[in-house]
Structure formats: structure tokens, C-alpha cells
Protein backbone atom coordinates (compact mmCIF):
# COMPACT_ATOMS: atom_id res chain seq x y z
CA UNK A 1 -28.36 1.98 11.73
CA UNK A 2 -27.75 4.58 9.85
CA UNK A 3 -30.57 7.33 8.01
CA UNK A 4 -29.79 5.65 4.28
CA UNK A 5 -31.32 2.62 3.51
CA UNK A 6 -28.34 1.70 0.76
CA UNK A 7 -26.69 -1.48 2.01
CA UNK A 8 -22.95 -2.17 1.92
CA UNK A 9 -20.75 -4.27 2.64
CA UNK A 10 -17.21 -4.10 3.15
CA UNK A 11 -14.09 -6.29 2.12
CA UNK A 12 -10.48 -5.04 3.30
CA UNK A 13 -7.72 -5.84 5.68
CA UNK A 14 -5.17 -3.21 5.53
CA UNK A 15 -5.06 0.25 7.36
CA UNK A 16 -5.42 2.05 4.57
CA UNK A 17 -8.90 1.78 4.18
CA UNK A 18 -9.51 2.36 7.45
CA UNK A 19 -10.78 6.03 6.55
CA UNK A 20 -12.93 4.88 3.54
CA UNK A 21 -14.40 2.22 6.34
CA UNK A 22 -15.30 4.99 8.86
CA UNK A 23 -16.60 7.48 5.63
CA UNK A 24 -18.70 5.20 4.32
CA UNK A 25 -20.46 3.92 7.61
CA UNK A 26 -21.21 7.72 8.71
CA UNK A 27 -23.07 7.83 4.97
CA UNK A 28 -24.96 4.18 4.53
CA UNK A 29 -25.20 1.42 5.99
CA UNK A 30 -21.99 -0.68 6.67
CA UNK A 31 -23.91 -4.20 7.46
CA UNK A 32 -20.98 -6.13 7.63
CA UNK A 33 -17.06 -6.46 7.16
CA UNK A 34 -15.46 -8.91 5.62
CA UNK A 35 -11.64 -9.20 6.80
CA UNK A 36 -9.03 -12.30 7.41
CA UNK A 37 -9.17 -13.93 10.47
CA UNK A 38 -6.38 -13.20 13.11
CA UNK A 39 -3.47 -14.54 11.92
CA UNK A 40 0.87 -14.00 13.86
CA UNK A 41 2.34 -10.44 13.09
CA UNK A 42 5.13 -8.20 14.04
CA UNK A 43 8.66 -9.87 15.92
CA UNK A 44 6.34 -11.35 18.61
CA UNK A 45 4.05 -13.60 16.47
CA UNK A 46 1.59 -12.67 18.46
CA UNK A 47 -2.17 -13.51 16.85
CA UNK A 48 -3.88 -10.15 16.14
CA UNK A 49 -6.72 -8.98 14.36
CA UNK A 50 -6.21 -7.37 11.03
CA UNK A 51 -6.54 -2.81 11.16
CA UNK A 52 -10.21 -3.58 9.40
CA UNK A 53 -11.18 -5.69 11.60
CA UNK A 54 -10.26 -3.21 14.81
CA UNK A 55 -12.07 -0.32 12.70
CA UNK A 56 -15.15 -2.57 12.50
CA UNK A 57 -15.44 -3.53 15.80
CA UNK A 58 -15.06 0.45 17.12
CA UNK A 59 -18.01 1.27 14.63
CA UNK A 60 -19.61 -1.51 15.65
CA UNK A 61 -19.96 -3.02 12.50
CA UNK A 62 -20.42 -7.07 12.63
CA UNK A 63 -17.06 -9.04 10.85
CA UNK A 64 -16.88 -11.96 8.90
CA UNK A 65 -13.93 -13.78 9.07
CA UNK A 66 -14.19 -15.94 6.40
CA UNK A 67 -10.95 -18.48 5.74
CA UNK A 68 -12.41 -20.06 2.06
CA UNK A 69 -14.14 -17.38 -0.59
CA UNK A 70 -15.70 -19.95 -2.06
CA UNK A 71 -17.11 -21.56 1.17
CA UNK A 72 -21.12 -21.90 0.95
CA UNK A 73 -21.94 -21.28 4.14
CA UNK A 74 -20.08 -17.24 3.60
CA UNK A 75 -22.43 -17.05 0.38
CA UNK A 76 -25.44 -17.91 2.27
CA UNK A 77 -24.13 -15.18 5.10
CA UNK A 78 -23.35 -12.30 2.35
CA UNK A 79 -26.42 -13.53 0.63
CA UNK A 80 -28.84 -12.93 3.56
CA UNK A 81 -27.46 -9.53 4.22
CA UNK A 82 -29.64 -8.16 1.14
CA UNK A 83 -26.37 -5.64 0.47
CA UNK A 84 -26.68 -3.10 -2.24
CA UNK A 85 -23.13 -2.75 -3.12
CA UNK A 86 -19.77 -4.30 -2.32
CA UNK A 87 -17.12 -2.13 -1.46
CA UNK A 88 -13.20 -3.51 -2.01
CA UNK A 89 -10.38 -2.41 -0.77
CA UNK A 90 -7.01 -3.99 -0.42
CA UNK A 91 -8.46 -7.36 0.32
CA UNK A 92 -8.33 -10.10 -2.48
CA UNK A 93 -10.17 -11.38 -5.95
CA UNK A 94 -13.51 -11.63 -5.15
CA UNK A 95 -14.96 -15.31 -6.80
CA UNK A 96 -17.99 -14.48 -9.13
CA UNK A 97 -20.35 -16.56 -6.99
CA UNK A 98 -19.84 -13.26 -4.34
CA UNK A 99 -19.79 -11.09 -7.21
CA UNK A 100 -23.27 -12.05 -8.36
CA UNK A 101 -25.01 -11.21 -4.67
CA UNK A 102 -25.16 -7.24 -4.72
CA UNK A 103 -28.08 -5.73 -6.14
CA UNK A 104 -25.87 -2.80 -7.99
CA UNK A 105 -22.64 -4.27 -7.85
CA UNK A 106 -19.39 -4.45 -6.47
CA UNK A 107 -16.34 -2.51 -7.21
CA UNK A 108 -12.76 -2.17 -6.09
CA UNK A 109 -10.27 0.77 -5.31
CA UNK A 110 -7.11 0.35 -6.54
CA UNK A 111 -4.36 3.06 -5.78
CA UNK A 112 -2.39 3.44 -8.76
CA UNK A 113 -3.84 4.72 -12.27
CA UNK A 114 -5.05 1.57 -13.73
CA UNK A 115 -4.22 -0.06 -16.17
CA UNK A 116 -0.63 1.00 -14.54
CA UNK A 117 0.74 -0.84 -11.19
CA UNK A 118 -2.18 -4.06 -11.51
CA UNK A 119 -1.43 -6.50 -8.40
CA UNK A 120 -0.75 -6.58 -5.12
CA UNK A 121 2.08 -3.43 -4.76
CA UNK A 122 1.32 -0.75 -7.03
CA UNK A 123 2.41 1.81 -3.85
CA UNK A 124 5.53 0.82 -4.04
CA UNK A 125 5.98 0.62 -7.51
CA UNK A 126 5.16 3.99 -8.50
CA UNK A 127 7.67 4.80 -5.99
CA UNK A 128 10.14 2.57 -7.44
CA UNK A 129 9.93 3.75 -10.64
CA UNK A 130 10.12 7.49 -10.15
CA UNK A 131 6.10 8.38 -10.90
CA UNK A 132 6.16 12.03 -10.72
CA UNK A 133 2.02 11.44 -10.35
CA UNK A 134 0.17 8.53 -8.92
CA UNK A 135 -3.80 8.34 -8.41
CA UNK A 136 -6.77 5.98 -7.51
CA UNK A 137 -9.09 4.24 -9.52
CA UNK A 138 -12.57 2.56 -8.80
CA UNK A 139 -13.92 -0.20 -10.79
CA UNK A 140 -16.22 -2.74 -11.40
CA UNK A 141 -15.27 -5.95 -10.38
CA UNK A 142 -14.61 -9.08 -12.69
CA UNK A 143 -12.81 -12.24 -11.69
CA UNK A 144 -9.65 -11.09 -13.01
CA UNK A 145 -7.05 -9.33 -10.74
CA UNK A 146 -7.92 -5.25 -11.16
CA UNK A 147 -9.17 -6.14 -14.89
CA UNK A 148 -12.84 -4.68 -14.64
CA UNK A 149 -14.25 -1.24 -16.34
CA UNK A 150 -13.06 2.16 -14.46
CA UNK A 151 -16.06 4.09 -13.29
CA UNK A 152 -13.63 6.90 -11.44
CA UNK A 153 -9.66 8.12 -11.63
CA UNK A 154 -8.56 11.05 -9.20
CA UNK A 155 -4.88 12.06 -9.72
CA UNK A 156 -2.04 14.16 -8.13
CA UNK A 157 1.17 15.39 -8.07
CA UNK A 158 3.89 13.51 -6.05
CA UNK A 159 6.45 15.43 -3.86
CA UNK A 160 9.87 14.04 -4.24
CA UNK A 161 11.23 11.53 -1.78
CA UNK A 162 8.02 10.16 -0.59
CA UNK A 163 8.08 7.03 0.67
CA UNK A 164 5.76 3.53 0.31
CA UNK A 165 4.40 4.29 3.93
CA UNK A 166 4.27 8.05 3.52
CA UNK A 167 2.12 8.10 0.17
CA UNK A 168 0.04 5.05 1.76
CA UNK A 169 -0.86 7.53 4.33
CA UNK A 170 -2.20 9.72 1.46
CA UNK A 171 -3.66 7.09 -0.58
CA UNK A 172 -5.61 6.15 2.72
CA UNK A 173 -6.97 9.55 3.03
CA UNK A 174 -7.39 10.26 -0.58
CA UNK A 175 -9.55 7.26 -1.15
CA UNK A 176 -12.69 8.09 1.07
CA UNK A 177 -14.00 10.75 -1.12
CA UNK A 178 -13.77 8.92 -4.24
CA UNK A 179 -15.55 6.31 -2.56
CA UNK A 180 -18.71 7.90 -1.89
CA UNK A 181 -18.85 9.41 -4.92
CA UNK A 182 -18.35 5.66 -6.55
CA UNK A 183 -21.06 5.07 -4.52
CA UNK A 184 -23.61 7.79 -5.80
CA UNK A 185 -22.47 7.20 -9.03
CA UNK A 186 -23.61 3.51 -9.21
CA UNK A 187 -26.59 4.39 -7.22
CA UNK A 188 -27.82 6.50 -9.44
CA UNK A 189 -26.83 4.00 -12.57
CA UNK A 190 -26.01 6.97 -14.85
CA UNK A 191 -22.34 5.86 -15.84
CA UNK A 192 -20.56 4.74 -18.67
CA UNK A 193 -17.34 2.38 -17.87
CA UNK A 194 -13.84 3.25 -18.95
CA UNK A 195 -12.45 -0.25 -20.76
CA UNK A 196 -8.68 -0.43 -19.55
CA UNK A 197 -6.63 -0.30 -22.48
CA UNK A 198 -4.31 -4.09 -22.68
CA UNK A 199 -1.59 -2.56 -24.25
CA UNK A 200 -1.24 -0.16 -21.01
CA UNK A 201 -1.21 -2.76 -18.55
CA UNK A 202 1.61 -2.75 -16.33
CA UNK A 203 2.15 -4.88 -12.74
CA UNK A 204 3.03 -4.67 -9.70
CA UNK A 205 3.89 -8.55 -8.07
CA UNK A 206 4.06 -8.32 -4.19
CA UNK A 207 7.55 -7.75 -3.49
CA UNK A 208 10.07 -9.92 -1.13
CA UNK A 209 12.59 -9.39 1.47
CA UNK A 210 14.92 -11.49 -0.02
CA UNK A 211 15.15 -9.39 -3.77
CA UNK A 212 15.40 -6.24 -1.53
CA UNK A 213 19.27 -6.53 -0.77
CA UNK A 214 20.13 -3.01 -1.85
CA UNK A 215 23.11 -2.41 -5.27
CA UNK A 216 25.18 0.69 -4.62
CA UNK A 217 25.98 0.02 -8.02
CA UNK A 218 23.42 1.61 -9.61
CA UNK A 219 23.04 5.83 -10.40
CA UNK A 220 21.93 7.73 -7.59
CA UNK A 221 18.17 8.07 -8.44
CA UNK A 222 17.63 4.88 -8.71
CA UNK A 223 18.86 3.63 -5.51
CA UNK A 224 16.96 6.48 -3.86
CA UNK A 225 13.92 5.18 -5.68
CA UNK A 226 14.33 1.52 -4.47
CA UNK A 227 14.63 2.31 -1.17
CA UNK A 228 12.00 4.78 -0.25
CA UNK A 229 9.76 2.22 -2.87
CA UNK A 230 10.36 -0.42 -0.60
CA UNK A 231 10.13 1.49 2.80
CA UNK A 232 9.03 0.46 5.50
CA UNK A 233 7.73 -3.79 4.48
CA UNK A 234 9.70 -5.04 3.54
CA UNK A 235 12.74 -2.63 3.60
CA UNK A 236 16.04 -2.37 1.58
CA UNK A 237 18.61 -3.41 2.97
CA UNK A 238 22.39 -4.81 3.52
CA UNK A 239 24.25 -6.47 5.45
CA UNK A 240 26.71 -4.33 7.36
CA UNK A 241 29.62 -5.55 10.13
CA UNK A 242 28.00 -8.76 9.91
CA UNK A 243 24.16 -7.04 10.58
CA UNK A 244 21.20 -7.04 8.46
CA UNK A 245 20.50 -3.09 8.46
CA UNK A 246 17.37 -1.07 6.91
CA UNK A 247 17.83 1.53 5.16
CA UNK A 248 14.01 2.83 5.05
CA UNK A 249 14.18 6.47 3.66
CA UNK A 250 16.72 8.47 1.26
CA UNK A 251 17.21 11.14 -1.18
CA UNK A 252 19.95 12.41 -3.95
CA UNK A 253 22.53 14.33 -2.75
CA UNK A 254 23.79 17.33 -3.81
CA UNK A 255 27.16 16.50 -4.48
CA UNK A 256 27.88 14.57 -8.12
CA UNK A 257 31.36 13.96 -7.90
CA UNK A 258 32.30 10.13 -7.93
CA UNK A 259 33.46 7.34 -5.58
CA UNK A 260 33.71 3.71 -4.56
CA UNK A 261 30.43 2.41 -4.71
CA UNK A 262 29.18 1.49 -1.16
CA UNK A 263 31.46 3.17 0.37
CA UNK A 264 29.78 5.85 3.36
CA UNK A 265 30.83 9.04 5.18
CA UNK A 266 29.21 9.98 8.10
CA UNK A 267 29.88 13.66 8.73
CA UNK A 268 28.09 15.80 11.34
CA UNK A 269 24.24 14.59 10.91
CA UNK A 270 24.58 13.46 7.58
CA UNK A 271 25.06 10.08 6.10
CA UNK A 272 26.06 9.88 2.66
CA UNK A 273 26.79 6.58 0.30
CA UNK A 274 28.61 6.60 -3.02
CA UNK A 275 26.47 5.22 -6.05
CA UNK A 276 27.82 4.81 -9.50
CA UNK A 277 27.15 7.83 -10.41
CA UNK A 278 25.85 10.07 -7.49
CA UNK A 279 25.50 10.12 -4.04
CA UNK A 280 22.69 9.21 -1.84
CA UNK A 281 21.65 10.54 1.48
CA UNK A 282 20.60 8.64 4.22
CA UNK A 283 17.06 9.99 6.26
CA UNK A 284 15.97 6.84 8.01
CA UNK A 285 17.67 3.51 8.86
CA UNK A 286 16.88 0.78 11.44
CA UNK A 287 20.03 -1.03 12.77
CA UNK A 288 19.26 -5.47 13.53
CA UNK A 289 17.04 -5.61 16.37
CA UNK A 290 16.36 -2.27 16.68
CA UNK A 291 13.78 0.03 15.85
CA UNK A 292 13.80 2.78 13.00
CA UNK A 293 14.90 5.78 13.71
CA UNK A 294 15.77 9.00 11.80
CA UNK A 295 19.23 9.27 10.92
CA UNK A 296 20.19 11.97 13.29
CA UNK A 297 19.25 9.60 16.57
CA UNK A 298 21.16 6.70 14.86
CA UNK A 299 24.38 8.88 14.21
CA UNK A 300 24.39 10.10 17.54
CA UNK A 301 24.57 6.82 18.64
CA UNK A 302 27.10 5.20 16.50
CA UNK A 303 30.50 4.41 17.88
CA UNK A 304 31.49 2.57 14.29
CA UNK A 305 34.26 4.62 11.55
CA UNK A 306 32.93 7.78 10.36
CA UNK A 307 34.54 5.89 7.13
CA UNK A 308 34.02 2.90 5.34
CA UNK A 309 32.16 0.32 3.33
CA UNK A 310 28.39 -0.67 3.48
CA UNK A 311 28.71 -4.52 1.81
């Protein structure tokens, strides 16, 4: 048990709250975790637990595993917990039955700049769409999908080329501190909610393997920005001498002059593809049945022309 008597409870089941998880448990008093149950993963389908549920189980924190929101027997379980505050992040729409339990209230971070990027992906699509800024946002929770009051936005600058995975590593550590301070500020009660303006709202659908196939035929930038937006689940890619390859992290070349779209020329350690206009350059690619690799261990293992197509 921890020194604070405030009691919270936790919702998630990616990594990236992992840090807010471990933050928030050093600071009150993480009761319980609520995560999915174990479900197949990865090539293997082997069952494993989700990253929240590992996290909770190192801290020590009990999990609840529940496979129906609206299941009575998990309201009468979150009910008897007497929790404060519920804390939610990356997990799904809470049902107002659970969102009438806290004594303060439950809120949500959401890693995009709400009203922008509302759904399941907004990672990926500021990304995709070139965001030269991205941010997080916590909220109050309605039964509506991100659609409640902001009480907190943090922003910053994006460095070009990042990928999904790489600014999901920053998100993840980003989103602690806002988290606590979420915390004090409902705690306290001294807070006046931002309305998210309708007219703003923009969203972000979970996005497929199959609308991933990559189009060469499409300026430079923009095929850059597709596939480091969809890097590393669930991957651009294309289907090349008859294999599906990934093509998992990129950036614009330097040289503008035209070419076939598609069409590739590996030379030295580089590995460059024509757009219409531009060129792109490849940084990170996993071949069928192989693991990713940066392009430099792939090219010194390719025995294919140093010339050719990618269609």
C-alpha cells in the first residue's frame, strides 16, 4: 500500500501505458487493473497476457480480466474497490454504469490533440498526415468515443521521419507526467473543462493490413508519410518476386529528378524507390518470414538485381 490514501484504478492493455502504470502506483494507490484477458499473439499464436497485465503483476497490483463491460458481477468488483478515480489508457469505451462508480471521476488519455485523431489510431495518423506537432490530452470520460471535456493538453515538436513505434515510445513516456498532474488537478476539484470544438473533430479508424499495400504512385512525401505512419502493425507493404515485403521505415531523398514509379536502385547501403515525383529512401524493411532489419543488414544480404521493379 502505498502512503496516499487516493484510490485508483487502472484500465489499459497496451505498452504504452506501461510508464503511466508504474508512475502512478509509486504516487497512490493502484488497487486494481483492469486489462483483456490473454488472448493468441505474434506468428506463434501463442496465448499471452496483454504488456498491462505483465506491468501489474511485477507491481503487484491485482488484475481484472473482465471479457463483458457491462457484466454485473465486474460492477459489483469495481464497485467494492471504493476507487477515487479511474484512470484510461488505450483500453476501450468505458459503459456509464462503470463511469458512475468513482468518487471524482474517470478520465482518459488520448495521444493526439483532441478534437484531432478521435479513435483507435491517432499515432499513426498524425504520422500519416505529416503533423509537424502532435500532443496528449486528458479528459473526462462520457460514453462517447474520446468526446468528453479536456481538463489537460501538453504539446511538442515532431522530428522528421519518426515513425508509429518510435513516437509511441515518446507518447508512452510523455504521458506519465500529465497523468499525475490530471490526477491533482481533479483531486483538488479546481478545474474548468475545455468543450471540444465539433467542427474540429477529426478521426482516426484502426487501420488494416489489407489497405496498407503501398502506391509508388504518389509524390515522395507522401509515401514516406504512409509508411513510417503505418510502421511497425500493421506495416506497408508490397508484394515483391512473388513475397509480401515490409517496408517499415523511410525518408525523402535528396535527389528530385524523375523515374518509373516503383522502380528501385540499390547502390552501396542505400535503397532508393522512384515516386511520382521524388524519391524515397529505404531505412527499414522486413523480407516474408523474416524479421526487420535495418536496411544496411538486408542489403548485405541480398543476392537479387541491384535494378528493378518493386510491384
Amino acid at each position: 500500500m502505498n502512503g496516499n490514501k487516493q484510490r485508483i484504478v487502472f484500465f489499459g492493455n497496451h505498452k504504452i501505458g506501461v510508464p503511466t502504470l508504474a508512475e502512478v502506483h509509486k504516487h497512490y494507490d493502484v488497487v486494481a487493473v483492469v486489462t483483456n484477458p490473454d488472448k493468441e499473439q505474434g506468428r506463434g499464436r501463442k496465448i499471452l497476457p496483454t504488456d498491462i497485465k505483465l506491468a501489474a503483476i511485477e507491481l503487484a497490483i491485482p488484475v481484472i480480466e473482465p471479457i463483458n463491460l457491462k457484466d454485473i458481477a465486474l460492477y459489483k468488483s469495481l464497485k467494492q474497490l471504493d476507487a477515487d478515480i479511474f484512470l484510461v489508457f488505450a483500453f476501450k469505451i468505458l459503459p456509464s454504469e462503470l463511469l458512475s462508480i468513482p468518487k471524482v471521476g474517470s478520465f482518459n488519455i488520448h495521444p493526439s490533440l483532441l478534437p484531432k485523431y478521435r479513435g483507435a489510431a491517432p499515432i499513426n495518423y498524425t504520422i500519416l498526415n505529416g503533423d509537424k506537432e502532435a500532443g496528449i490530452s486528458t479528459f473526462l470520460m462520457e460514453e462517447k468515443i474520446d468526446a468528453g471535456g479536456i481538463l489537460l493538453q501538453d504539446k511538442f515538436a515532431l522530428s522528421p521521419d519518426l515513425t508509429a513505434g518510435e513516437l509511441t515510445e515518446i507518447m508512452s513516456h510523455k504521458a506519465p507526467e500529465i497523468a499525475i498532474r490530471t490526477i491533482e488537478l481533479l483531486l483538488t476539484g479546481k478545474y474548468e473543462l475545455i468543450k471540444q470544438n465539433l467542427e474540429d473533430v477529426t478521426k482516426a479508424p484502426k487501420l488494416h493490413k489489407e489497405n496498407c499495400e503501398l502506391d509508388f504512385n504518389k509524390p515522395a512525401e507522401i509515401v514516406k508519410n504512409f509508411i513510417n505512419g503505418v510502421s511497425p502493425e500493421p506495416g506497408a507493404w508490397k508484394i515483391w518476386d512473388g513475397k509480401i515485403v515490409k517496408f517499415l521505415k523511410s525518408r525523402v531523398h535528396s535527389d528530385k529528378s524523375g523515374g518509373i514509379p516503383g522502380e528501385y536502385k540499390i547502390h552501396e547501403k542505400q535503397f532508393i524507390i522512384n515516386c511520382d515525383p521524388g524519391k524515397i529512401e529505404i531505412l527499414q524493411i522486413q523480407p516474408e518470414s523474416k524479421r526487420a532489419m535495418p536496411i544496411e543488414d538486408f542489403i548485405n544480404g541480398f543476392r537479387g538485381p541491384k535494378k528493378g521493379m518493386v510491384e
